[in-house]
Protein backbone atom coordinates (compact mmCIF):
# COMPACT_ATOMS: atom_id res chain seq x y z
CA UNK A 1 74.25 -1.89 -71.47
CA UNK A 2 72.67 1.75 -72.44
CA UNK A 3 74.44 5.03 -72.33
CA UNK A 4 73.63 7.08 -69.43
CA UNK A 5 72.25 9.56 -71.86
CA UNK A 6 69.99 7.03 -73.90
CA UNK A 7 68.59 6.16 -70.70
CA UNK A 8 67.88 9.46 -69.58
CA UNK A 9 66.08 10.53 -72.55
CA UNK A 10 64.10 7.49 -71.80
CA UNK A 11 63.58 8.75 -68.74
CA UNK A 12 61.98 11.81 -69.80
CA UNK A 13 59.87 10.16 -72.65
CA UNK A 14 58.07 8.31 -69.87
CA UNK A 15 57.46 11.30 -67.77
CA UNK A 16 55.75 12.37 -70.78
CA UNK A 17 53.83 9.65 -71.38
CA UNK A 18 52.94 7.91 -68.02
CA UNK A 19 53.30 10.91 -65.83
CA UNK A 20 53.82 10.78 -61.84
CA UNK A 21 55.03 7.17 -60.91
CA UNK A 22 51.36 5.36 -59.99
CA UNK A 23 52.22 4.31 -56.63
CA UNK A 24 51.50 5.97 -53.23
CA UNK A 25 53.06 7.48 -51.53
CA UNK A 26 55.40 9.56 -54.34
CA UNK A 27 59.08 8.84 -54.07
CA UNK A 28 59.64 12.52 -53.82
CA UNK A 29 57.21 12.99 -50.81
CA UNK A 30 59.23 10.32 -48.84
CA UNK A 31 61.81 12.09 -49.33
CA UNK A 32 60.09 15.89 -48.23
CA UNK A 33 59.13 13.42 -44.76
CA UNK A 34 62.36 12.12 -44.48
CA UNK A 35 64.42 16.04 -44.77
CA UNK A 36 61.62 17.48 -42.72
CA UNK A 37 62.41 14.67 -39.62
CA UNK A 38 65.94 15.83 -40.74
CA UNK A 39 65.37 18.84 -40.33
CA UNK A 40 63.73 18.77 -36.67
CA UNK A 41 66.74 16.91 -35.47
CA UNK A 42 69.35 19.10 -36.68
CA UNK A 43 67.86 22.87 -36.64
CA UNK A 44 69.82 25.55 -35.05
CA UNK A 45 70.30 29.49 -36.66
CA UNK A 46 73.65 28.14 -37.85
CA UNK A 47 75.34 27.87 -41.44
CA UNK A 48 77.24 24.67 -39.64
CA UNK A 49 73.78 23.14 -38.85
CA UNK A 50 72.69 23.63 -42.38
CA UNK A 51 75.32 22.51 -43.89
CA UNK A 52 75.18 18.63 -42.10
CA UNK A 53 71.61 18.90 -43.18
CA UNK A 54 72.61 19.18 -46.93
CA UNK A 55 75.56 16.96 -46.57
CA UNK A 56 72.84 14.13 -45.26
CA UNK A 57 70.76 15.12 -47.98
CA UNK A 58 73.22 14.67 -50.76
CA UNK A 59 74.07 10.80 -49.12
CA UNK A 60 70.68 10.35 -48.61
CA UNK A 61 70.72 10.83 -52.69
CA UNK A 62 73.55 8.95 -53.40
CA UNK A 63 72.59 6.05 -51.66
CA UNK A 64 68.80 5.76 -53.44
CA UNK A 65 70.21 5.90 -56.49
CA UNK A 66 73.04 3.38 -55.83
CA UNK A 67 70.11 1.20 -54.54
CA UNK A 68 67.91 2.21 -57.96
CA UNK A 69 70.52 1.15 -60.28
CA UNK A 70 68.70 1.92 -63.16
CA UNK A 71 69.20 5.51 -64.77
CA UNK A 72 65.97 5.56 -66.52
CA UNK A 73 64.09 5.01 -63.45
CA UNK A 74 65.66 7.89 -61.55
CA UNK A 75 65.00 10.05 -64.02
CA UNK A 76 61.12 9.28 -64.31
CA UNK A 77 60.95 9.57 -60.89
CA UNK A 78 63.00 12.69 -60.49
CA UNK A 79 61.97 14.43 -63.39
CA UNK A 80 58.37 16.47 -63.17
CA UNK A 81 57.40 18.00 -66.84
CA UNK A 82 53.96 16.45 -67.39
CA UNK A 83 53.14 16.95 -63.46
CA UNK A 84 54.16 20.71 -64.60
CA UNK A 85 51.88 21.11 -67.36
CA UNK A 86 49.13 19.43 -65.21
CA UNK A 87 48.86 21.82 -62.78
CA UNK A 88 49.52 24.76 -64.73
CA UNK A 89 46.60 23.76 -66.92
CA UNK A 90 44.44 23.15 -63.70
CA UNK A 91 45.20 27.20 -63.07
CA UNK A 92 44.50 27.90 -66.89
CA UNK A 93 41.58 25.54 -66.62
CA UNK A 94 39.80 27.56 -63.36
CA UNK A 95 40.64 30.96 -65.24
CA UNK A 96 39.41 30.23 -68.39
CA UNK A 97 35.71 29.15 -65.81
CA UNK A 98 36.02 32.36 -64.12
CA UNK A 99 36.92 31.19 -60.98
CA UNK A 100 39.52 33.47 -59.95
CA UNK A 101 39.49 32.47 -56.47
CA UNK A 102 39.83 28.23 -57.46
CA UNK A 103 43.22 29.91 -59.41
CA UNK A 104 44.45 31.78 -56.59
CA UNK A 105 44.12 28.40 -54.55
CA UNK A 106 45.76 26.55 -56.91
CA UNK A 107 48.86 28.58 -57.64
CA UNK A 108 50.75 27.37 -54.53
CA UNK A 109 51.13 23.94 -55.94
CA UNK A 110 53.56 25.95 -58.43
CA UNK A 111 54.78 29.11 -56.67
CA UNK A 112 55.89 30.05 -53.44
CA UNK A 113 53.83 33.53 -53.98
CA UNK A 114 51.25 34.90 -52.16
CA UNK A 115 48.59 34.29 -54.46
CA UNK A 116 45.88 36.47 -51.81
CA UNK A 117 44.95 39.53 -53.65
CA UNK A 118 46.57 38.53 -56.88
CA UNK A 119 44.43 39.46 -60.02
CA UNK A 120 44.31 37.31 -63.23
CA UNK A 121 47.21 38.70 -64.69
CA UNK A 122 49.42 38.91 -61.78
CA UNK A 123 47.83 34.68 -61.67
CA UNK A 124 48.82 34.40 -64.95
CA UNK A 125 52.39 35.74 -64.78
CA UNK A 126 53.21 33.55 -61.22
CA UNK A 127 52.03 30.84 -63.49
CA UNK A 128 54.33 31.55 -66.52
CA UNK A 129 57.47 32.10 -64.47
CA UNK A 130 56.83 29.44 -62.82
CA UNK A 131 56.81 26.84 -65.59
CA UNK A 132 60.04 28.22 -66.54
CA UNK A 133 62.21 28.23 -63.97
CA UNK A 134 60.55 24.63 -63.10
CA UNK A 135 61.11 23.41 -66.54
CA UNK A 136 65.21 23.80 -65.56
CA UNK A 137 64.56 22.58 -62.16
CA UNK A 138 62.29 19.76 -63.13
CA UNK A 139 63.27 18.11 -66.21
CA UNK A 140 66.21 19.60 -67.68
CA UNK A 141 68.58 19.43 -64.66
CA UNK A 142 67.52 16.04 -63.35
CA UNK A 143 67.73 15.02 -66.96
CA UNK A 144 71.34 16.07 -67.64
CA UNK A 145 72.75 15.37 -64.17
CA UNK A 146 71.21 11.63 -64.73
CA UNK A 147 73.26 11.64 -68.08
CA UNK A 148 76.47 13.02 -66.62
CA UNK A 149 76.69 10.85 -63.18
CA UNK A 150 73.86 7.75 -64.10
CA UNK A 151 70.80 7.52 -61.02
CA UNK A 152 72.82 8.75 -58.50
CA UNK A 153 72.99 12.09 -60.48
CA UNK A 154 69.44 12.27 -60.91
CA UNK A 155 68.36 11.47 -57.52
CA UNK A 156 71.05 13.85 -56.01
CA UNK A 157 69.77 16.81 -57.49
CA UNK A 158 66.23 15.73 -56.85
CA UNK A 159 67.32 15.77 -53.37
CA UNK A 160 69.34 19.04 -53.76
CA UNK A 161 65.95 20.74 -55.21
CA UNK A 162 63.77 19.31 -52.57
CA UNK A 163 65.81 20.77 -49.58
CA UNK A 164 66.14 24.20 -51.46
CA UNK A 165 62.60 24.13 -51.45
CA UNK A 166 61.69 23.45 -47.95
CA UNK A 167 64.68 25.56 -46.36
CA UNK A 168 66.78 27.77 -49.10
CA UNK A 169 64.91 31.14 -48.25
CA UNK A 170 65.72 34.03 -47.38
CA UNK A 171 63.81 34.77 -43.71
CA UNK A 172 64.90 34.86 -40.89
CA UNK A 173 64.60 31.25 -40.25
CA UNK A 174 66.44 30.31 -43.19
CA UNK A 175 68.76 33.16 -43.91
CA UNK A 176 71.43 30.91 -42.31
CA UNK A 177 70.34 27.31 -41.32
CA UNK A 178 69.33 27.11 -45.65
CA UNK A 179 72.39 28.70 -46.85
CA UNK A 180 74.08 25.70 -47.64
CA UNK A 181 71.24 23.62 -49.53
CA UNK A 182 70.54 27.46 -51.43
CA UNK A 183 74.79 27.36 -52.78
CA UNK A 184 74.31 23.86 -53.52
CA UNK A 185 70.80 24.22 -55.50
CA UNK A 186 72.57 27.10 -57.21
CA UNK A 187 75.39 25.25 -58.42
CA UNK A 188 73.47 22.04 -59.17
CA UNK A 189 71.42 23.95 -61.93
CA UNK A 190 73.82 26.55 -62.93
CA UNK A 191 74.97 24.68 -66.31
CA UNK A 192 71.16 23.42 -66.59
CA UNK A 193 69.94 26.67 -66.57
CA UNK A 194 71.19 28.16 -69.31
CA UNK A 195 71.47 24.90 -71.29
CA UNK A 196 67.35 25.51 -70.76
CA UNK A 197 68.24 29.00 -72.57
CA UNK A 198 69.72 27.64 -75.33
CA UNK A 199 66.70 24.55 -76.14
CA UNK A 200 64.28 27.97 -76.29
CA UNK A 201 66.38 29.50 -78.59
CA UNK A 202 66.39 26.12 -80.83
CA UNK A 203 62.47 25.69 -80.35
CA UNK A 204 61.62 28.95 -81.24
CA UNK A 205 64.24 29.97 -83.86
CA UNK A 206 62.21 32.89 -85.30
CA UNK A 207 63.15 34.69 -81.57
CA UNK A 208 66.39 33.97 -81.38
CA UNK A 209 67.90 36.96 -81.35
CA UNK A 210 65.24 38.28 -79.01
CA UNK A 211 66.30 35.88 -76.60
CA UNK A 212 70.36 36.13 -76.57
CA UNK A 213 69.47 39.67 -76.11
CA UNK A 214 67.16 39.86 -73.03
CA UNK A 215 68.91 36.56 -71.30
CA UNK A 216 72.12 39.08 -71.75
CA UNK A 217 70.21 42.19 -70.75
CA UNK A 218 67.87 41.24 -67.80
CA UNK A 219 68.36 37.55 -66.57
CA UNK A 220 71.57 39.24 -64.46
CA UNK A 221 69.21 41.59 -62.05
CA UNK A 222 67.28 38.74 -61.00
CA UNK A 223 67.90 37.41 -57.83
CA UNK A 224 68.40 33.58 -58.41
CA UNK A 225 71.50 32.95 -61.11
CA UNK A 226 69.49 30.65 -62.48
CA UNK A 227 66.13 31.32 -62.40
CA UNK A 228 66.60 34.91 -64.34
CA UNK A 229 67.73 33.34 -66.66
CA UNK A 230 65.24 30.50 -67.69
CA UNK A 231 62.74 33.49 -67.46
CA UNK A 232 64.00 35.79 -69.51
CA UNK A 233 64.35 32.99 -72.62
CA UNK A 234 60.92 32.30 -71.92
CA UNK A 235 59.46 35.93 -71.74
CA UNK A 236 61.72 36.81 -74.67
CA UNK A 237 60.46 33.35 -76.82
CA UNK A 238 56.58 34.01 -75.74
CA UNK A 239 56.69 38.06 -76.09
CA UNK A 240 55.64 38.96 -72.78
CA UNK A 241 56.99 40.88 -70.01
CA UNK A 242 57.81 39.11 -66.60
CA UNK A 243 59.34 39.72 -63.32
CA UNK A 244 58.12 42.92 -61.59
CA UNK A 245 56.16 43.09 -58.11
CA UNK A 246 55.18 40.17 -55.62
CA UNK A 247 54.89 38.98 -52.30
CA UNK A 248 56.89 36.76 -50.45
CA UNK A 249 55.85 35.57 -46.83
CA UNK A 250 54.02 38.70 -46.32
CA UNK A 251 57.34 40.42 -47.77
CA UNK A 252 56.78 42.12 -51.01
CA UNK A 253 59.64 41.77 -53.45
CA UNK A 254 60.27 44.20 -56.65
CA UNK A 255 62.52 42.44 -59.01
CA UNK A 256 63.71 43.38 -62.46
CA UNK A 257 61.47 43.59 -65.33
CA UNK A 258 62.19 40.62 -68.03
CA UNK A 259 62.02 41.12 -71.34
CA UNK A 260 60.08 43.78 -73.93
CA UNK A 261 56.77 42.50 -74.50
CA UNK A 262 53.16 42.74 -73.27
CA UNK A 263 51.76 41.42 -69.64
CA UNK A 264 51.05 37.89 -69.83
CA UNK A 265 47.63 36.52 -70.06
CA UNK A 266 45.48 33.59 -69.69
CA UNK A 267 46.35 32.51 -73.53
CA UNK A 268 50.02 32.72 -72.50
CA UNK A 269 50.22 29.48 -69.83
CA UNK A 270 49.37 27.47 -72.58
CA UNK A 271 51.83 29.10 -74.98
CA UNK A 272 54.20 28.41 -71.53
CA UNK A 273 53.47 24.61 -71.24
CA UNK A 274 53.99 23.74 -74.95
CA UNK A 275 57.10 25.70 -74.84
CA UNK A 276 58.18 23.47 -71.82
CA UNK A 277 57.06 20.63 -73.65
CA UNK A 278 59.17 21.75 -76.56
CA UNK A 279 62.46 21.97 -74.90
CA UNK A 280 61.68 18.54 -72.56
CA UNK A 281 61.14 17.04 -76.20
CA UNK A 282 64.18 18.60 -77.55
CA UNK A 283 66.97 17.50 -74.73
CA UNK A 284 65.31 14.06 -74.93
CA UNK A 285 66.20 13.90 -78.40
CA UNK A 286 70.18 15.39 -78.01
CA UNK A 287 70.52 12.94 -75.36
CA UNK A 288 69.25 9.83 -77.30
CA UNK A 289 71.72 11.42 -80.01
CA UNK A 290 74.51 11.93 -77.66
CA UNK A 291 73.61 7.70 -76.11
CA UNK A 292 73.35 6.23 -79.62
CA UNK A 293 76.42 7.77 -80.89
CA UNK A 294 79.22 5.71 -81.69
CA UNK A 295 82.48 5.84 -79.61
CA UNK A 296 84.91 8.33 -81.15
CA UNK A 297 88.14 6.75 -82.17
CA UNK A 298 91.03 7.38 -80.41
């Protein structure tokens, strides 16, 4: 028998080295058909119609990972870190060729942005908050709710994510029908989140102190509880600046500044990914600690 823990770290080390499962279609976009059939059925501008949608969706994830068994296979297929770094280096890749407008088409596989009209560094900042606030959503809370509650942990808050995605905004829509799968999302990574925080501060110890500081300071006037704060460790690890201006649906938000530093730049996804890769490497590690770990006496 292995630890839930050991097995989740396992988990992660073959995201890392095998990437998305090799089969077709991906687990995940099942699911996306399955919530969006869901959602068809059940839709109505009500919080009570939401929240049977998110209730389905959490047995929905309970149930695959029942059937899966296996922790270490719901957590390669629920967590997403190389997939992250992939497409954040396609961005990098088509800005680094001049191809501004190849970036701009390419950001929505990360962001929910506009990318229309953005410049490079507006590109390159979508890109760099991105890849934090996905490196809590894709590998470190899949990664610690496998360890805490096994595959259906894992799944769940694969499932969780997924329906935040496609129906936790804020139009009008949404506003009501997504409330439920936004509280629940919000929850689900709350502990992740700033357990993300803390694996910056260990993987770049020379910031430290930068980064309890603007976590504290900024991570509190951004809108999501959880994404702020992701951010702000990584602006405050990689010396930039985040947050500011951007466009939502054809809505422009102004959110808080994050961090002290300078804009971020093409040079600075790179500096983003490795970072990501850094603290996927790093929970791996305290898990496989935390799995091989004998039993404390009683």
């Amino acid at each position: 028998m292995v630890s839930r823990p050991l097995a989740a770290a396992a988990g992660i080390a073959a995201d890392r080295l095998i990437g998305e499962p090799p089969i077709g279609p991906h687990p995940v976009a099942l699911l996306g058909t399955l919530l969006q059939q869901i959602e068809r059925r059940l839709y109505a501008d009500r919080r009570s119609a939401g929240i049977v949608h998110a209730a389905i969706g959490v047995a929905i994830g309970t149930a695959a990972g029942a059937l899966c068994r296996s922790t270490c296979l719901a957590t390669y297929v629920a967590v997403a870190g190389r997939a992250l770094g992939d497409a954040a280096g396609a961005i990098d890749t088509a800005l680094s060729a001049g191809d501004l407008d190849r970036a701009r088409a390419l950001l929505p596989t990360l962001v929910g942005r506009d990318p229309d009209g953005l410049n490079e560094a507006e590109v390159c900042r979508a890109v760099v908050e991105s890849v934090a606030e996905n490196t809590v959503d894709a590998v470190v809370a899949p990664a610690l709710w496998a360890a805490v509650a096994g595959a259906p942990g894992a799944l769940v808050h694969r499932t969780v994510n997924t329906m935040d995605a496609m129906v936790g905004h804020r139009d009008e829509r949404y506003s009501r029908y997504g409330w439920a799968s936004a509280r629940l999302d919000d929850a689900a990574a709350w502990v992740p989140a700033r357990l993300t925080a803390a694996l910056v501060l260990g993987c770049r110890p020379r910031a430290a102190r930068r980064v309890v500081g603007v976590v504290r300071r900024d991570a509190p006037g951004h809108p999501s509880p959880n994404s702020g704060v992701a951010e702000a460790a990584f602006a405050a690890a990689l010396g930039l600046r985040l947050g500011g201006e951007s466009s939502y649906g054809g809505q422009v938000e102004v959110r808080a500044t994050l961090g002290d530093g300078r804009p971020a730049g093409r040079d600075d996804i790179g500096r983003a990914v490795r970072l990501s890769r850094d603290v996927s490497v790093a929970l791996a590690c305290l898990l496989a600690v935390a799995g091989l770990a004998p039993a404390v006496p009683r």
